[in-house]
N, C-alpha and C. Protein backbone atom coordinates (compact mmCIF):
# COMPACT_ATOMS: atom_id res chain seq x y z
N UNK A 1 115.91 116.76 101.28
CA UNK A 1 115.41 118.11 101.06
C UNK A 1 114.02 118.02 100.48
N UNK A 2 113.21 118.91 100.78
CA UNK A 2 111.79 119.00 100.47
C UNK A 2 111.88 119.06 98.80
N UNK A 3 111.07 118.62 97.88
CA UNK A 3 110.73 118.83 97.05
C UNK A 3 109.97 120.03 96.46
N UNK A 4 109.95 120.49 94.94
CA UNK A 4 110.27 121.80 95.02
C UNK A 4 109.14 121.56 93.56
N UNK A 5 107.77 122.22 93.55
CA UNK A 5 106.95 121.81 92.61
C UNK A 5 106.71 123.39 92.12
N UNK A 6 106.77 124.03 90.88
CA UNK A 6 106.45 125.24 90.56
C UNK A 6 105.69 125.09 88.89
N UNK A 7 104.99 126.45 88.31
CA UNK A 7 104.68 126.58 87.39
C UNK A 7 106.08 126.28 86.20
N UNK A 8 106.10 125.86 85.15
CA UNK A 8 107.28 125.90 84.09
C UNK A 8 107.16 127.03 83.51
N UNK A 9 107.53 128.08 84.31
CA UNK A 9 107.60 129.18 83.85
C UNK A 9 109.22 130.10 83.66
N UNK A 10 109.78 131.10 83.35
CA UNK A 10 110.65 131.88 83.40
C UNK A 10 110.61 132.54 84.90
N UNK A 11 109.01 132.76 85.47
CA UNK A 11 109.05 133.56 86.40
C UNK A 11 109.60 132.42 87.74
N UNK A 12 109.88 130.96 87.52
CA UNK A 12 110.05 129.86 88.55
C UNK A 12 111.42 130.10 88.77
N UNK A 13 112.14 130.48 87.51
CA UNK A 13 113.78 130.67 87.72
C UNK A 13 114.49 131.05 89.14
N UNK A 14 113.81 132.04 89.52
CA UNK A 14 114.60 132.87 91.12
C UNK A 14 114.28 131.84 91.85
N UNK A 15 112.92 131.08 91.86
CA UNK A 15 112.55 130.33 93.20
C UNK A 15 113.46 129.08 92.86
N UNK A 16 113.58 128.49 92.40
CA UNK A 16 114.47 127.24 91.67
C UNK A 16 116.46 127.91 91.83
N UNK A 17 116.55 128.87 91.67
CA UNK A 17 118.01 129.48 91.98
C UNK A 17 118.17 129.61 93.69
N UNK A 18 117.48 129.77 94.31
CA UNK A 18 117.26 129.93 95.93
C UNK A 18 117.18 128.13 96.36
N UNK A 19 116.48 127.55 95.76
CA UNK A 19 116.59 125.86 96.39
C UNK A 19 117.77 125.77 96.16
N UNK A 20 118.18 125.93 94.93
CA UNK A 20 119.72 125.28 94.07
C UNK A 20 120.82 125.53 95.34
N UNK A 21 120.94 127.40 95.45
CA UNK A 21 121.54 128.07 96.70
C UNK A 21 121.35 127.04 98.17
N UNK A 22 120.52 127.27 98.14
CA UNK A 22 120.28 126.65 99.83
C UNK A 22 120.82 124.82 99.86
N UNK A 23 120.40 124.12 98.85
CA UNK A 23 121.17 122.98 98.62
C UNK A 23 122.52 123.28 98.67
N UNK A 24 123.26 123.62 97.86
CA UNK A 24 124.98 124.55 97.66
C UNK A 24 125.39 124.39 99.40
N UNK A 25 124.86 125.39 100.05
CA UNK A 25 125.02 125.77 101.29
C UNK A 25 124.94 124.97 101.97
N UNK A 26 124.33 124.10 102.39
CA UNK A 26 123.97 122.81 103.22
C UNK A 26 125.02 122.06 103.12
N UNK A 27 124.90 121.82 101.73
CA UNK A 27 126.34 120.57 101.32
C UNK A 27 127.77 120.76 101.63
N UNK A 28 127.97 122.36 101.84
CA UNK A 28 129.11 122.49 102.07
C UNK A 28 130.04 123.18 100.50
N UNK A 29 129.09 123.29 99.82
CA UNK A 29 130.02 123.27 98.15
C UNK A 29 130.68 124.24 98.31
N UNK A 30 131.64 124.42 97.73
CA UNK A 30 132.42 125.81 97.25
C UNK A 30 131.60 126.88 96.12
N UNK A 31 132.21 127.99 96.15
CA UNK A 31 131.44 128.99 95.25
C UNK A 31 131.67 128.40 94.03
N UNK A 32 133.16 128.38 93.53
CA UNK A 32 132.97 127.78 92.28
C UNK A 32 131.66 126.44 92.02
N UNK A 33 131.58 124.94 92.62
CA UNK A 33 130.88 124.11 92.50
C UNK A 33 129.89 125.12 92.46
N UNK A 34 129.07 125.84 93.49
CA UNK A 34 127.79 126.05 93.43
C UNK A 34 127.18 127.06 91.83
N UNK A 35 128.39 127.78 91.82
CA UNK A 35 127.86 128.55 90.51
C UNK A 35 127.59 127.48 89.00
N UNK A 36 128.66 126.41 89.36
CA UNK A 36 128.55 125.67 88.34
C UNK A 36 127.06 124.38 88.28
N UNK A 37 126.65 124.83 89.45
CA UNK A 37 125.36 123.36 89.70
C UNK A 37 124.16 124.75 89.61
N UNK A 38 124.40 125.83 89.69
CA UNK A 38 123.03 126.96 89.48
C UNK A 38 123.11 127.49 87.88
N UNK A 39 124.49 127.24 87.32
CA UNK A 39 124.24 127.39 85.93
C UNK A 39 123.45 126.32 85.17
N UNK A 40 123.98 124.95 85.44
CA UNK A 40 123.53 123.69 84.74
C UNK A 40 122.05 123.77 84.96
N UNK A 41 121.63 123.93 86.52
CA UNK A 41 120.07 123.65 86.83
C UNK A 41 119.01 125.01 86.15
N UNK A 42 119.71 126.00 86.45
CA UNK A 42 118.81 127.22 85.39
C UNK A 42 118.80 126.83 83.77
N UNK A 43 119.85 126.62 83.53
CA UNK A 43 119.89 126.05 81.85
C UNK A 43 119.24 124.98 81.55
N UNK A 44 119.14 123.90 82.06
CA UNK A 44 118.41 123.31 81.91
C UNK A 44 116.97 123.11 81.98
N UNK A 45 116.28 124.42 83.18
CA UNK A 45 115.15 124.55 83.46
C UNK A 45 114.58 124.80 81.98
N UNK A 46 115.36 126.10 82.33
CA UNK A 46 114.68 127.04 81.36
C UNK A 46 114.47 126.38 79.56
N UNK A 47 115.42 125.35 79.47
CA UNK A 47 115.27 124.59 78.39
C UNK A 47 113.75 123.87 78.13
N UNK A 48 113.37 123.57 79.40
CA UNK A 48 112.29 122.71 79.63
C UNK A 48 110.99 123.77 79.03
N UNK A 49 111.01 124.87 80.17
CA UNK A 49 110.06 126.13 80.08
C UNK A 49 109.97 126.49 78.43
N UNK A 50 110.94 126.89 77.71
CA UNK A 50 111.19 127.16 76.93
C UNK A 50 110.81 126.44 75.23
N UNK A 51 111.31 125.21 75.35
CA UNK A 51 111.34 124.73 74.43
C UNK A 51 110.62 122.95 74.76
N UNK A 52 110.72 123.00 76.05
CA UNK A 52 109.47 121.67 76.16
C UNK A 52 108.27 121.69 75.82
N UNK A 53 108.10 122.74 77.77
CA UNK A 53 106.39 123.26 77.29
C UNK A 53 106.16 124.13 75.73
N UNK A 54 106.79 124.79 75.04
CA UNK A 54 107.04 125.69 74.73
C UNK A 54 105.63 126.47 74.68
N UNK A 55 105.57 127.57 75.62
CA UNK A 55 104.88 128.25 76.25
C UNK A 55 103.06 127.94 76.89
N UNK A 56 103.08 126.34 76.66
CA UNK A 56 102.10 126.03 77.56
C UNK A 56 102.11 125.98 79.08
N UNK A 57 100.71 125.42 79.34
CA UNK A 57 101.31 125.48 80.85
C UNK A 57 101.83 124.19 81.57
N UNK A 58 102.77 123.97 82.15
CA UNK A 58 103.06 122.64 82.53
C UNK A 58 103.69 122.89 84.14
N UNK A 59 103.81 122.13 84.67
CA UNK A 59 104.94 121.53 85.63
C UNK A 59 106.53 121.78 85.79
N UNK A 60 107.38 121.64 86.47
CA UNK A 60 108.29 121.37 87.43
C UNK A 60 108.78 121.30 88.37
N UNK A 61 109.17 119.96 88.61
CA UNK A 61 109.94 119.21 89.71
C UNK A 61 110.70 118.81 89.83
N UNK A 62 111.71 119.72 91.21
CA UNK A 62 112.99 119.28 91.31
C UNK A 62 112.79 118.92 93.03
N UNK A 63 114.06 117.75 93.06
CA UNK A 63 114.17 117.62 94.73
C UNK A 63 115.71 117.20 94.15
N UNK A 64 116.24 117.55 95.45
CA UNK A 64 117.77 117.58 95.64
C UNK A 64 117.98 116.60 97.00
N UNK A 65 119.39 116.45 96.72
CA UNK A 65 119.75 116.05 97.91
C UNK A 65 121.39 115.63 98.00
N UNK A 66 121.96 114.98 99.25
CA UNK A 66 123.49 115.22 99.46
C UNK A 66 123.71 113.73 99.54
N UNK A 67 125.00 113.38 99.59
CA UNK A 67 125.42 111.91 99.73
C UNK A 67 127.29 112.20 100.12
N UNK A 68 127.90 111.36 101.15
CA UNK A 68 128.85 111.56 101.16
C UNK A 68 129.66 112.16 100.48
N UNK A 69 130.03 111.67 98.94
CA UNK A 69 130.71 112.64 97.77
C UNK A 69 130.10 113.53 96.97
N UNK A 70 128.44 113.46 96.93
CA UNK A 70 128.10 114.16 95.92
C UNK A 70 126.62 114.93 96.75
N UNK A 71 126.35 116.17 95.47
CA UNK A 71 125.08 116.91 95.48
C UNK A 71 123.88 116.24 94.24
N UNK A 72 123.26 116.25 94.86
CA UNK A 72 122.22 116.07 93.21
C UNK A 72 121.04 116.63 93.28
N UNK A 73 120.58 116.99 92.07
CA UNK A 73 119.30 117.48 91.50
C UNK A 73 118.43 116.75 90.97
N UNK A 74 117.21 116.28 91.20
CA UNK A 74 116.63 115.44 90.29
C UNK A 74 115.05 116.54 89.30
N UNK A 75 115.35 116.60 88.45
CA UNK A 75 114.18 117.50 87.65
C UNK A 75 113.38 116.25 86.84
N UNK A 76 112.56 117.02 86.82
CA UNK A 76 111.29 116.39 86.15
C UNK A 76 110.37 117.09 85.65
N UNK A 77 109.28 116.34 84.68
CA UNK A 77 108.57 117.21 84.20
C UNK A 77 107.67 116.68 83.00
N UNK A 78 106.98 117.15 82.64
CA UNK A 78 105.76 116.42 81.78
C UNK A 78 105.56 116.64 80.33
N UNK A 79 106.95 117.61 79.40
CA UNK A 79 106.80 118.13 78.37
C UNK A 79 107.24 116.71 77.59
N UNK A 80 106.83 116.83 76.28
CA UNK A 80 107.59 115.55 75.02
C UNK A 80 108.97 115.42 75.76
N UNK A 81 109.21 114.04 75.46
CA UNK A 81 110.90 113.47 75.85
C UNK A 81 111.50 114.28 74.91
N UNK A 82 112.54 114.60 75.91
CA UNK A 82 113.46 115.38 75.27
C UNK A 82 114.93 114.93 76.08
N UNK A 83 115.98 113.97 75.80
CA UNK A 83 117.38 113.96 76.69
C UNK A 83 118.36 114.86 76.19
N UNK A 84 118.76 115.93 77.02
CA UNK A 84 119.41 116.74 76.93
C UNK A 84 121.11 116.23 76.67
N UNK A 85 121.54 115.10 77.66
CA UNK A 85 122.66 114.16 76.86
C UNK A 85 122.89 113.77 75.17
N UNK A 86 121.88 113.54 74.93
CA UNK A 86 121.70 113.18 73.81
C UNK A 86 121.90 114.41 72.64
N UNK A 87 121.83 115.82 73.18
CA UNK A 87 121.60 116.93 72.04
C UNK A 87 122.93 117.46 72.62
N UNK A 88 123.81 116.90 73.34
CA UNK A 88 124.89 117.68 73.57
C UNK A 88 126.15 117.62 72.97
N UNK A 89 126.58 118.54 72.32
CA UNK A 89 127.31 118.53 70.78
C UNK A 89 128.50 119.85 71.59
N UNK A 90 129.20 119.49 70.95
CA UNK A 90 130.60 120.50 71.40
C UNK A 90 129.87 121.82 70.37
N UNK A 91 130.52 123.54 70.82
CA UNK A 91 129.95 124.56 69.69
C UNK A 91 131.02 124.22 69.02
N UNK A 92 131.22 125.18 67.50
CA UNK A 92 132.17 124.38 66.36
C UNK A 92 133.15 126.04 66.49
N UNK A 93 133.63 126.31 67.64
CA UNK A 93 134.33 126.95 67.85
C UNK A 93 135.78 128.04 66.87
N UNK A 94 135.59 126.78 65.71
CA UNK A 94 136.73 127.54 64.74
C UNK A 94 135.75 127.97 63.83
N UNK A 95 134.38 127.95 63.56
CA UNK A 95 133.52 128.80 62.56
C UNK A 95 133.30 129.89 62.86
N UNK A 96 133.10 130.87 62.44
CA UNK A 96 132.69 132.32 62.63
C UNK A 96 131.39 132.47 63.28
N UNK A 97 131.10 133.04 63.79
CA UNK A 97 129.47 133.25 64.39
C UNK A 97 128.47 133.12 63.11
N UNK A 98 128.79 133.96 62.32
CA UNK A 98 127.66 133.68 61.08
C UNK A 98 127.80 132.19 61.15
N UNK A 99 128.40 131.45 60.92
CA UNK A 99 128.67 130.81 60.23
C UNK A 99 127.77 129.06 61.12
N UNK A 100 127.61 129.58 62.06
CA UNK A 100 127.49 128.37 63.55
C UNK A 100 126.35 128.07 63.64
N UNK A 101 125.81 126.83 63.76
CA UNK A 101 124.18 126.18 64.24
C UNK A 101 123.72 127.46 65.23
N UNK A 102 122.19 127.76 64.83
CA UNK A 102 121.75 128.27 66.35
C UNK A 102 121.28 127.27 67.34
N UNK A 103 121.88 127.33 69.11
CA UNK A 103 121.12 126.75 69.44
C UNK A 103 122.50 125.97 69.99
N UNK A 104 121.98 125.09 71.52
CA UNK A 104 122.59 123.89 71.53
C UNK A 104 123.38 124.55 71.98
N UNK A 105 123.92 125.46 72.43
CA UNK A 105 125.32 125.88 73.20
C UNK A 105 124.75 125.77 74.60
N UNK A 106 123.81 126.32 75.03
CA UNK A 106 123.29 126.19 76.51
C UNK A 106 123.38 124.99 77.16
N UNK A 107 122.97 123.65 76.40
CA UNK A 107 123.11 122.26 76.89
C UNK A 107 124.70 121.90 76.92
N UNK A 108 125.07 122.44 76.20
CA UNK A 108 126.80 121.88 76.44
C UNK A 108 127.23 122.59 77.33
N UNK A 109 127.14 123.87 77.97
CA UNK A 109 127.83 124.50 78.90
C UNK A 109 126.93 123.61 80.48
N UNK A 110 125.70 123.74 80.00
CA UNK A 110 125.04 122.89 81.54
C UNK A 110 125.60 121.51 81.83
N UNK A 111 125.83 120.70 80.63
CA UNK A 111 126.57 119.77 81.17
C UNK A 111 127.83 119.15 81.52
N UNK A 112 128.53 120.24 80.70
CA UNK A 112 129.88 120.29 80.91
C UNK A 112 130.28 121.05 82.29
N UNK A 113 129.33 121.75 82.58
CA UNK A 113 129.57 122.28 84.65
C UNK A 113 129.15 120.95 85.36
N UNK A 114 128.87 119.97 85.28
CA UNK A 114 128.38 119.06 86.12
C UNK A 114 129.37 117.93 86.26
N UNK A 115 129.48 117.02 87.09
CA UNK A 115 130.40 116.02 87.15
C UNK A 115 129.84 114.45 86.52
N UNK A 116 128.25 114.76 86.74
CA UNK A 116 127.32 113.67 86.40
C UNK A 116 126.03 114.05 85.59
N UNK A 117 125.24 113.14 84.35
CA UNK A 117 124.81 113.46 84.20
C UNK A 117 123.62 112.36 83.77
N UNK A 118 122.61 112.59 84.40
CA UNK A 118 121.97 111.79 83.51
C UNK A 118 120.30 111.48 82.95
N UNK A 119 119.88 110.87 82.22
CA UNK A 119 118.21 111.11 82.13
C UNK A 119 117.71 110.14 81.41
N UNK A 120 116.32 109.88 81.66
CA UNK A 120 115.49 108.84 81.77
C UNK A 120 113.72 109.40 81.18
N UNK A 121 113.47 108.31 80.60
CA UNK A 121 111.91 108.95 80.26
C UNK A 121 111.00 107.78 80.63
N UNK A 122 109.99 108.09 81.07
CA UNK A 122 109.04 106.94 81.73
C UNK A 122 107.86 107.33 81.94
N UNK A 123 106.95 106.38 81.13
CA UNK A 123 105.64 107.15 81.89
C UNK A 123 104.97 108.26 81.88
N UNK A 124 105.61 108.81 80.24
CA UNK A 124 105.14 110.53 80.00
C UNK A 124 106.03 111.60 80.99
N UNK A 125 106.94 110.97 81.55
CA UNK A 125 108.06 112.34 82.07
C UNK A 125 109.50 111.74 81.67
N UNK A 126 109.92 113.23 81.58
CA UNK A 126 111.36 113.19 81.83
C UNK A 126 111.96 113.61 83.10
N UNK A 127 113.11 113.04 83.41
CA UNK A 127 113.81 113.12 84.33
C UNK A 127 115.07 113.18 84.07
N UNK A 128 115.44 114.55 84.72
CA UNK A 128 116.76 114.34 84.81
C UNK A 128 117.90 114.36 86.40
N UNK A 129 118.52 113.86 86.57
CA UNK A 129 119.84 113.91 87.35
C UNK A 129 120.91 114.42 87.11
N UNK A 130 121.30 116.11 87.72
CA UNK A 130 122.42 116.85 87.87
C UNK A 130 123.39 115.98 89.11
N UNK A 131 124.34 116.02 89.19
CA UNK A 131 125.96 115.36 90.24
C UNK A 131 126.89 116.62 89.96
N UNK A 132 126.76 117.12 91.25
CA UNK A 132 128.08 117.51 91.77
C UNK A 132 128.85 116.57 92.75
N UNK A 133 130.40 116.82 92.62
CA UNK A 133 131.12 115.98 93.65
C UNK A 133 131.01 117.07 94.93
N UNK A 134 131.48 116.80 95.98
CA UNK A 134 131.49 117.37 96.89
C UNK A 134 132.44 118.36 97.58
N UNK A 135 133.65 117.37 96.49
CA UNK A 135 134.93 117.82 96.95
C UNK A 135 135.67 119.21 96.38
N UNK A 136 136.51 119.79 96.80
CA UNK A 136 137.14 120.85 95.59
C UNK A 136 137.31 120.35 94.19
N UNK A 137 137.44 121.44 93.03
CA UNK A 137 137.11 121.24 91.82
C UNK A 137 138.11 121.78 91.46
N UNK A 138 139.05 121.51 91.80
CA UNK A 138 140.87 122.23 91.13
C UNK A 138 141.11 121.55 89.56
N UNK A 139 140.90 120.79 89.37
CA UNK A 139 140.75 119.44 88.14
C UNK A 139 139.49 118.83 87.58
N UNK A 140 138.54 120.43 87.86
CA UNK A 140 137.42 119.88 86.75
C UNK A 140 138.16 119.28 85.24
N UNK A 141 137.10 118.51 84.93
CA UNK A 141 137.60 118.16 83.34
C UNK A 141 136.59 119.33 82.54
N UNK A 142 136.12 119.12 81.07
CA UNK A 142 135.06 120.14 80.51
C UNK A 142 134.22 118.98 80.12
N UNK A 143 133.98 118.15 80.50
CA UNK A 143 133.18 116.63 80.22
C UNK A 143 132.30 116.28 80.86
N UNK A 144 131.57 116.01 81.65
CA UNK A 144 130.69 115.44 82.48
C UNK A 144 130.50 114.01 81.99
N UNK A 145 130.26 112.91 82.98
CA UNK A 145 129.61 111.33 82.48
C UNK A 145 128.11 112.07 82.55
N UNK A 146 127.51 111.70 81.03
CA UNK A 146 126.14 111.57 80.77
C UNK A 146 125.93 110.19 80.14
N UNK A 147 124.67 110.09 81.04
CA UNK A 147 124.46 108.27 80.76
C UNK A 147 122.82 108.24 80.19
C-alpha cells in the first residue's frame, strides 16, 4: 500500500481514518477487527500530534500493509522518543475518578485493541508497528504482545 505522508495535525485524523478503512477493506477484516485497528491508529496518532509535536509543526508517516495472517501499520514520525509500550499501565479501575492519574488511558485502550505491538527509535524517529490478525476475533484477549 502506498505510503501515507500528512501534516501532524488533528486536521490529518479523517485522512489517516480513510487509509486505516481502505487497508480494513482490502484485507478482508471484520468490522469488529477494523474498528479496533482505527481506534488504536487514531489514538495513537493523535498522541503523537498532541503531545509529541505538541503543537509544532511536524510530520506523519504511516504505510500499511497485509501478510497472510496479519494487517499492519507502520507510523512514524520525528517528535522526542516517546514508546507508547512502555507508558502502558492498566487505568486503576477500583479508584474513583477524582481519585485516578490523568492521562494514559488512551494508550492502554490503543494497545489493548491490537494483537501486536511494537516500537523502535532510530535516528531521531519513532516508529511504531500496529498487528492485526486476520482472522475472526471471537477470543480477543485485553493484552496485546508489545515488544
Amino acid at each position: 500500500m502506498n505510503a501515507l505522508c500528512l501534516s501532524a495535525a488533528l486536521t490529518s485524523l479523517d485522512e489517516i481514518a480513510r487509509y486505516v478503512l481502505d487497508l480494513a477493506g482490502r484485507a478482508g477484516l471484520s468490522e469488529e477487527t477494523t474498528y479496533r485497528l482505527r481506534l488504536a491508529t487514531d489514538e495513537l496518532a493523535t498522541n503523537v500530534v498532541m503531545h509529541g509535536y505538541r503543537g509544532n509543526a511536524g510530520e506523519l508517516r504511516l504505510v500499511g500493509g497485509m501478510e497472510a495472517d496479519t494487517v499492519w501499520i507502520r507510523m512514524e514520525d520525528d517528535a522526542p522518543r516517546f514508546d507508547p509500550g512502555a507508558h502502558c499501565v492498566p487505568p486503576q479501575t477500583q479508584l474513583p475518578l477524582a481519585q485516578r492519574a490523568i492521562g494514559g488511558l488512551g494508550i492502554h485502550l490503543a494497545l489493548t485493541a491490537l494483537d501486536d505491538f511494537s516500537h523502535r527509535y532510530a535516528d531521531g524517529h519513532n516508529s511504531s508497528t500496529l498487528v492485526m490478525r486476520r482472522h475472526d476475533h471471537n477470543t480477543h484477549s485485553d493484552n496485546a504482545t508489545v515488544k
